[in-house]
N, C-alpha and C. Protein backbone atom coordinates (compact mmCIF):
# COMPACT_ATOMS: atom_id res chain seq x y z
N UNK A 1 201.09 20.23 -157.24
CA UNK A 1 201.11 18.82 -157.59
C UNK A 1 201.94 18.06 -156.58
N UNK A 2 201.71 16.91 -156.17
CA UNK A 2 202.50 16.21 -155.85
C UNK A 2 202.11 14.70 -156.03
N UNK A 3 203.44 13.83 -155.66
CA UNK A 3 202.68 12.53 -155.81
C UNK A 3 202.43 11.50 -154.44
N UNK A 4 200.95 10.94 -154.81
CA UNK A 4 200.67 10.52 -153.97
C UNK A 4 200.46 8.36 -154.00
N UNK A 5 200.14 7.84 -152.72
CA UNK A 5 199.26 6.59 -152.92
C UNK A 5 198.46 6.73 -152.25
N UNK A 6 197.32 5.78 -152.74
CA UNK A 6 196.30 5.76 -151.91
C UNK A 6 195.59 4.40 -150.97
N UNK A 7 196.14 4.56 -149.81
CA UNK A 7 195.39 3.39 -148.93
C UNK A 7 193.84 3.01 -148.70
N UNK A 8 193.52 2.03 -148.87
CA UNK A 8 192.45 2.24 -148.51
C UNK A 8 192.24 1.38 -147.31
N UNK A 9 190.46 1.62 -146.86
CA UNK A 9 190.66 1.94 -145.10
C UNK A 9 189.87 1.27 -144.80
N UNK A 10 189.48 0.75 -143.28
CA UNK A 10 188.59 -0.18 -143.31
C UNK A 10 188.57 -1.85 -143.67
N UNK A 11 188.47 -2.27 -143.58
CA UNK A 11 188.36 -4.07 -144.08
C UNK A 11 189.28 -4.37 -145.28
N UNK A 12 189.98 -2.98 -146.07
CA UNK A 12 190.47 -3.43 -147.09
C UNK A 12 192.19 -2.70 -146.70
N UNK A 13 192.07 -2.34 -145.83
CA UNK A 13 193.33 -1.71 -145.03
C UNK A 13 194.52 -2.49 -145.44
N UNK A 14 195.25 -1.80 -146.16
CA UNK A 14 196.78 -2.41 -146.35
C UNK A 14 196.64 -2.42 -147.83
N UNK A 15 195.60 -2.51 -148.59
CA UNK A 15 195.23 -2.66 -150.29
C UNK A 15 195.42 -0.89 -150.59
N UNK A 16 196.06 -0.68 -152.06
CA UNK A 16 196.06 0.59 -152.71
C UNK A 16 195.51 0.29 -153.49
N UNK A 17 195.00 1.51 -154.22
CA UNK A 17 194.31 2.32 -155.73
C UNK A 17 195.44 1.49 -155.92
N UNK A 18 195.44 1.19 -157.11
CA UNK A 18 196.03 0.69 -158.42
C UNK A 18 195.42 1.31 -159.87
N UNK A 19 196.63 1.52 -160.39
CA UNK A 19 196.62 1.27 -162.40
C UNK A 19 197.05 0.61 -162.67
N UNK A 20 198.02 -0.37 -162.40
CA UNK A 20 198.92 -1.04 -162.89
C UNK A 20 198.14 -1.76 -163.75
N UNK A 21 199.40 -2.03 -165.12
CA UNK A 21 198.53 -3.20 -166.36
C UNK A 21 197.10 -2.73 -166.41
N UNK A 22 196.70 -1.00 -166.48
CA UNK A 22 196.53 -0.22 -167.24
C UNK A 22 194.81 -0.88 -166.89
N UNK A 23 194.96 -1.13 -165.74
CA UNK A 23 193.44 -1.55 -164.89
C UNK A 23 193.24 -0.72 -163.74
N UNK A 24 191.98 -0.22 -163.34
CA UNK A 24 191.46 0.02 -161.62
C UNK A 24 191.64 -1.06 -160.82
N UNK A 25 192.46 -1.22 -159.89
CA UNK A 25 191.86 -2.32 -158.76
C UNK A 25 192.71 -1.53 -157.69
N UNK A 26 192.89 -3.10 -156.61
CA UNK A 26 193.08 -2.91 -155.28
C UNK A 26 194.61 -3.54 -155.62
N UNK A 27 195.41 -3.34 -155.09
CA UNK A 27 197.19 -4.29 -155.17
C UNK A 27 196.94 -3.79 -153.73
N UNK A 28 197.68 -5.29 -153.37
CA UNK A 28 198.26 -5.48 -151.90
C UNK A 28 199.70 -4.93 -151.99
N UNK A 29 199.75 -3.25 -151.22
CA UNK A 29 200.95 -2.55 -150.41
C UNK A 29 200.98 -1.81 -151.80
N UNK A 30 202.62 -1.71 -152.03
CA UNK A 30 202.98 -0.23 -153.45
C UNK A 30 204.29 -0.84 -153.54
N UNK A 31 204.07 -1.74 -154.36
CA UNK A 31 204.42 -2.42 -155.51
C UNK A 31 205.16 -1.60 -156.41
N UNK A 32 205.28 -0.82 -156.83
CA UNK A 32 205.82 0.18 -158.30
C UNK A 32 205.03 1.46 -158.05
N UNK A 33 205.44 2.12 -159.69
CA UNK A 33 204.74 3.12 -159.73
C UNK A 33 203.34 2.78 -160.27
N UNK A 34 202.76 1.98 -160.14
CA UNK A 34 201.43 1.42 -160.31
C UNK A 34 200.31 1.58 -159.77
N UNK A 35 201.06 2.00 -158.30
CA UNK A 35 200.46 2.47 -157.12
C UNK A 35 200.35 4.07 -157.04
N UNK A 36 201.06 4.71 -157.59
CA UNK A 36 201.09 6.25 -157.39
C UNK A 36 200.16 7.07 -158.53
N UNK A 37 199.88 8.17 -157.64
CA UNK A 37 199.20 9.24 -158.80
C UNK A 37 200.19 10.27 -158.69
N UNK A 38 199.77 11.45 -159.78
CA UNK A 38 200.67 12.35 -159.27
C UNK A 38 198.91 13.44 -159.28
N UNK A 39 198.37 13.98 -157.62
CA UNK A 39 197.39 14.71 -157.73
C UNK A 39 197.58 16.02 -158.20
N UNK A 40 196.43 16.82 -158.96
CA UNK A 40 196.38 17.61 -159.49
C UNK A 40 195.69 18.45 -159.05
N UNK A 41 195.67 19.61 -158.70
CA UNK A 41 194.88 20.48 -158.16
C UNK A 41 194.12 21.70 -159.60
N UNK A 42 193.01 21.46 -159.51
CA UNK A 42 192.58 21.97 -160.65
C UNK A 42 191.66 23.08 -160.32
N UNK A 43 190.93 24.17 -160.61
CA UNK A 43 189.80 25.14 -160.62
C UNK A 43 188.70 24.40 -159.70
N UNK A 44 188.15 25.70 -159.21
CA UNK A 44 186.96 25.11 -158.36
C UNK A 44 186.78 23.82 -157.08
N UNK A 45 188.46 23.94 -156.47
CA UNK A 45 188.13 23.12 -155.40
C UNK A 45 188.66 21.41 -156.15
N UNK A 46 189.08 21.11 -157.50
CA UNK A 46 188.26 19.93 -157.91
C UNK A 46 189.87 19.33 -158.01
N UNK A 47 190.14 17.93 -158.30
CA UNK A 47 191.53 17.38 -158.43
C UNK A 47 191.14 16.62 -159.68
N UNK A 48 192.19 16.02 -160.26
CA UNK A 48 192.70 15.25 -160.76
C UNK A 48 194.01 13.98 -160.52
N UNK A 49 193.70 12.67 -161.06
CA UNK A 49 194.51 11.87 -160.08
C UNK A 49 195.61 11.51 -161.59
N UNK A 50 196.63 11.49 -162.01
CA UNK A 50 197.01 11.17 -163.16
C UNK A 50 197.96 10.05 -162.60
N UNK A 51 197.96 9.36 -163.30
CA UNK A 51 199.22 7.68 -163.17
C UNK A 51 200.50 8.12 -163.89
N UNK A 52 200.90 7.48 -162.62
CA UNK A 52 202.54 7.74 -163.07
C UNK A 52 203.29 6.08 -163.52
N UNK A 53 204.18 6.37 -164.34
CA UNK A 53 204.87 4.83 -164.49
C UNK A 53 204.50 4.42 -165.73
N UNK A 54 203.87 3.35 -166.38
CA UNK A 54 204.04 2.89 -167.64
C UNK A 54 202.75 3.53 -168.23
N UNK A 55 201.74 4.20 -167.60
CA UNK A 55 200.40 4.73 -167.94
C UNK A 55 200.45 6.04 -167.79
N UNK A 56 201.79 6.67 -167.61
CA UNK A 56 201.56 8.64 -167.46
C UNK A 56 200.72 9.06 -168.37
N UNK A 57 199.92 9.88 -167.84
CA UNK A 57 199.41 10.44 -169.49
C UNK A 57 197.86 10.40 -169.21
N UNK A 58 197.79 9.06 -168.25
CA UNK A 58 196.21 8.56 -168.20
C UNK A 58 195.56 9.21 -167.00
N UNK A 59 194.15 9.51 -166.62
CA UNK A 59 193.71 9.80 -165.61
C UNK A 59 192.80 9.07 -164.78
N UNK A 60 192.98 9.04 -163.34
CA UNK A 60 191.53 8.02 -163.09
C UNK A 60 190.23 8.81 -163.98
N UNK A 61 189.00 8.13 -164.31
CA UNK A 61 187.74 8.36 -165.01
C UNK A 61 186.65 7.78 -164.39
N UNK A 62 185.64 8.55 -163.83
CA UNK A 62 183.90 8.15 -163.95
C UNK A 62 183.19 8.24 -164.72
N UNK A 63 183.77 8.56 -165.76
CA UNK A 63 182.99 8.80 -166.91
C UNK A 63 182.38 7.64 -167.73
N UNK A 64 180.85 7.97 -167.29
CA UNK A 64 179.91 6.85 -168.05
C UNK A 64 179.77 5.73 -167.15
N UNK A 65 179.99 6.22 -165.97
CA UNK A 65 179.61 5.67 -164.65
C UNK A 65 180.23 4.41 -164.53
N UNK A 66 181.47 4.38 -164.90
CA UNK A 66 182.50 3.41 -164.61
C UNK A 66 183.59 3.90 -164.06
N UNK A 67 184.79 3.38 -163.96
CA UNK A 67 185.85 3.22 -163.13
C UNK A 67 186.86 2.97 -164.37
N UNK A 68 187.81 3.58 -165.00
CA UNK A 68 188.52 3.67 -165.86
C UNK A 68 189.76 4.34 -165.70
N UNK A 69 190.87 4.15 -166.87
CA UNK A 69 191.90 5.08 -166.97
C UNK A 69 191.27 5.63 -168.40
N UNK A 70 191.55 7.27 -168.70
CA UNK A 70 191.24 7.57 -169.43
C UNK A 70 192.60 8.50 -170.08
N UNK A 71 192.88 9.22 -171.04
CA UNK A 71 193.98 9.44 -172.11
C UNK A 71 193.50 10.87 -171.34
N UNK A 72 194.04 11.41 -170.34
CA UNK A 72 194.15 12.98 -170.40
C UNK A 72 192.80 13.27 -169.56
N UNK A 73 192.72 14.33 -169.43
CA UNK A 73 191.34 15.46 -168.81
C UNK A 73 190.77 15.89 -169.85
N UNK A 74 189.62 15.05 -169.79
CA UNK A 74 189.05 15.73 -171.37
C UNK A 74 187.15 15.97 -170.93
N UNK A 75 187.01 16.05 -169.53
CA UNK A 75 185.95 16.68 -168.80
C UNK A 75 185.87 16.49 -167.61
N UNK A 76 184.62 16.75 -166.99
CA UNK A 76 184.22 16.32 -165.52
C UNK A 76 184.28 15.06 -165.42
N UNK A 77 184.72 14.09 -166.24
CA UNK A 77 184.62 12.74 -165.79
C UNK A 77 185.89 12.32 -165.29
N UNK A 78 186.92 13.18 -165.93
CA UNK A 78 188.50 12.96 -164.70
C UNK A 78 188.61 13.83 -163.86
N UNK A 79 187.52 14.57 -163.07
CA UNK A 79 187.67 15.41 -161.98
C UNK A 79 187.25 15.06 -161.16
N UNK A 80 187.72 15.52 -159.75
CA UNK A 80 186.75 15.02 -158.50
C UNK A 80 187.26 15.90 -157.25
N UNK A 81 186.33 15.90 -156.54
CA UNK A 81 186.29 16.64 -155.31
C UNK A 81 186.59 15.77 -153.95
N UNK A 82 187.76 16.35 -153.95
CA UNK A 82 188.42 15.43 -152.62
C UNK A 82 188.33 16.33 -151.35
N UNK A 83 187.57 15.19 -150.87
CA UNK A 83 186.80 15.90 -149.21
C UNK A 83 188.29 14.91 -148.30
N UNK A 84 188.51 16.20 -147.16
CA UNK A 84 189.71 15.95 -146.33
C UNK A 84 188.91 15.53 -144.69
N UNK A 85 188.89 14.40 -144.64
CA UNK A 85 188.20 13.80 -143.22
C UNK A 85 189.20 13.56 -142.22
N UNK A 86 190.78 14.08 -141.81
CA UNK A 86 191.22 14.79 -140.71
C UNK A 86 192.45 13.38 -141.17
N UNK A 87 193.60 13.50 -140.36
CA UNK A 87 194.21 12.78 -140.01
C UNK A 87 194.83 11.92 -141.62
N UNK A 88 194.54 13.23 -142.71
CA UNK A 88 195.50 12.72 -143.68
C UNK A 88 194.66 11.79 -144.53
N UNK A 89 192.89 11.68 -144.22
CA UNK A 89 192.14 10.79 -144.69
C UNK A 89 191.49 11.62 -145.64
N UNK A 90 190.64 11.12 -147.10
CA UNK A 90 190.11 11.71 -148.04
C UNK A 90 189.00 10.48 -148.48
N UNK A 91 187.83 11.16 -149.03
CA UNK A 91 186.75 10.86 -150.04
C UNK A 91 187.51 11.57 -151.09
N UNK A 92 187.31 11.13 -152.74
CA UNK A 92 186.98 11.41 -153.98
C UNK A 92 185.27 11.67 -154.29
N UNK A 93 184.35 12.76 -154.45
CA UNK A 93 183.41 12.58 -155.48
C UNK A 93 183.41 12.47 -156.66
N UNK A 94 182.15 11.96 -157.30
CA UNK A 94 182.15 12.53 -158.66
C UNK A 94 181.40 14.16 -158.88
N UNK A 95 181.82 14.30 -160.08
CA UNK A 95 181.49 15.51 -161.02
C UNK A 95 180.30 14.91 -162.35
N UNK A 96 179.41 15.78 -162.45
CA UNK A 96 178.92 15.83 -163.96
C UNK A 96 178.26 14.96 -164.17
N UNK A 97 177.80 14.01 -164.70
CA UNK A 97 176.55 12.74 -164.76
C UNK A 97 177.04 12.20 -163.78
N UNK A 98 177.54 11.83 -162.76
CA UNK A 98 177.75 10.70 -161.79
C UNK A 98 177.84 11.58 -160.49
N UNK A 99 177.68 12.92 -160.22
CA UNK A 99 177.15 13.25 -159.13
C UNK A 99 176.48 13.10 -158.09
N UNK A 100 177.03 12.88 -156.84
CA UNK A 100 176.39 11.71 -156.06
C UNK A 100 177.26 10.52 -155.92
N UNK A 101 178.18 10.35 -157.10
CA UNK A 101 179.09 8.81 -156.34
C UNK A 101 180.22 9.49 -155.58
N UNK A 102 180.72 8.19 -155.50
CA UNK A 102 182.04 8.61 -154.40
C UNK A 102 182.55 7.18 -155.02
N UNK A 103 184.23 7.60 -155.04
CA UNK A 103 185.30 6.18 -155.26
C UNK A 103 185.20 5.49 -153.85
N UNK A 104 184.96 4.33 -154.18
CA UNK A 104 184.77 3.50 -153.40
C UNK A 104 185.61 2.06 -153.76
N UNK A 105 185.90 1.84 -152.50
CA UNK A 105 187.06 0.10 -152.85
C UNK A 105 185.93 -0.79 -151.51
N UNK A 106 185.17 -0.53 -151.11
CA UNK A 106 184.07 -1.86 -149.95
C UNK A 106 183.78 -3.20 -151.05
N UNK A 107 183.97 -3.63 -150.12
CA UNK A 107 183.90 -5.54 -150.52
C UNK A 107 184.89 -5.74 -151.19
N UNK A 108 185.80 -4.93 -151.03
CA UNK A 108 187.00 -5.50 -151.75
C UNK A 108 186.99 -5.50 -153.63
N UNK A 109 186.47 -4.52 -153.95
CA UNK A 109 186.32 -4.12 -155.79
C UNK A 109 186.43 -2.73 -155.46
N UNK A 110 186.51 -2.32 -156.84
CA UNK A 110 186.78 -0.85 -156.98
C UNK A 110 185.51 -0.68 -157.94
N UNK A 111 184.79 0.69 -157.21
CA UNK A 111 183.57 0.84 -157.90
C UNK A 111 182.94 2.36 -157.33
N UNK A 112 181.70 2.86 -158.19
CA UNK A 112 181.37 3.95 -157.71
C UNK A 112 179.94 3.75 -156.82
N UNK A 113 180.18 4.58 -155.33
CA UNK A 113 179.08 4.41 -154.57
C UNK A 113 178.53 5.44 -154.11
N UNK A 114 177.24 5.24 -154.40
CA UNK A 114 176.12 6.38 -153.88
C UNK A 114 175.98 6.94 -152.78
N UNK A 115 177.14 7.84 -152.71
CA UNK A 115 177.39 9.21 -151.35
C UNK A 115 178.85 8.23 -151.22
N UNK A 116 178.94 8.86 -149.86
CA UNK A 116 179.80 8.24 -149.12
C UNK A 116 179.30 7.96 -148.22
N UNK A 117 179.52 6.53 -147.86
CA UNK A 117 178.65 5.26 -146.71
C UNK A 117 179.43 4.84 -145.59
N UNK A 118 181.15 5.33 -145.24
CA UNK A 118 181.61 5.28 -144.20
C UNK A 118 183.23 4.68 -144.75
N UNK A 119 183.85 3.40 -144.42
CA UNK A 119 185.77 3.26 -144.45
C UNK A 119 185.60 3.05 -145.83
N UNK A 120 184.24 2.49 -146.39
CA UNK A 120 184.68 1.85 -147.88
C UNK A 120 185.15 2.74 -149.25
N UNK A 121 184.69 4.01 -148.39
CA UNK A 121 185.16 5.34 -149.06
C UNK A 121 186.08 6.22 -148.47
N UNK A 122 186.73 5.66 -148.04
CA UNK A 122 187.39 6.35 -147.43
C UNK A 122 189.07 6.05 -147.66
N UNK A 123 190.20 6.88 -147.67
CA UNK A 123 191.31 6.38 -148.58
C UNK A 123 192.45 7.38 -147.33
N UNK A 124 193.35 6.52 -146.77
CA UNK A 124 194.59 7.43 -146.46
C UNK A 124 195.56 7.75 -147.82
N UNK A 125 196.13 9.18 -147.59
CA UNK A 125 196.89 9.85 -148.50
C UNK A 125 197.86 9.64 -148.31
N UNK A 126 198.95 9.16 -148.67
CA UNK A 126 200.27 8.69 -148.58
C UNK A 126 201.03 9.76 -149.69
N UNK A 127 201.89 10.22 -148.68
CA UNK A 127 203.18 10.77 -150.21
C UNK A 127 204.30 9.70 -150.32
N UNK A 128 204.62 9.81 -151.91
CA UNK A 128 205.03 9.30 -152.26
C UNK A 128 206.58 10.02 -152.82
């Protein structure tokens, strides 16, 4: 485990993953622990991203083909397969009905996109 933030890359460069106030978005820089996960390394290659700070407890979620915090690991919808693209850079997939997306922050929203399409999926790993 350790904890991480996540930059994202491309046109939205300088914006993090966010939970804060217990929402998905983008916050400009790292603000709190609002900004941090603590990643999880789970069976089969697969992670988990859990929030640290006033939302511990919660996990990022694709489940039901949204973008959520969800109460715990309670399937493939808080898991994901984080592909390592060199230089400290990562994709998230999904798992399980949403197979085929990828976390994606392009155009500036946080949302799930079909494969991975180039920076808008693409996230520097920051320790935290």
């Amino acid at each position: 485990m350790s904890s991480i933030a996540l930059e994202a890359l491309g046109a939205e460069v300088g914006k993090y993953l966010s939970h804060a106030n217990d929402q998905v978005w983008l916050q400009n820089g790292v603000q709190g622990k609002g900004e941090v996960f603590e990643l999880k390394k789970l069976k089969n290659n697969r992670v988990a991203l859990e929030c640290k700070g006033a939302e511990k407890g919660k996990y990022l979620s694709h489940a039901f083909g949204k973008l959520w915090l969800q109460d715990g690991v309670q399937g493939e919808g808080e898991e994901w397969i984080m592909k390592d693209h060199g230089k400290g850079n990562v994709s998230f997939d999904c798992l399980g009905k949403e197979t085929g997306k990828t976390l994606s922050h392009a155009f500036d929203k946080m949302w799930l996109q079909d494969g991975y399409q180039g920076e808008g999926e693409l996230w520097a790993k920051k320790a935290e």
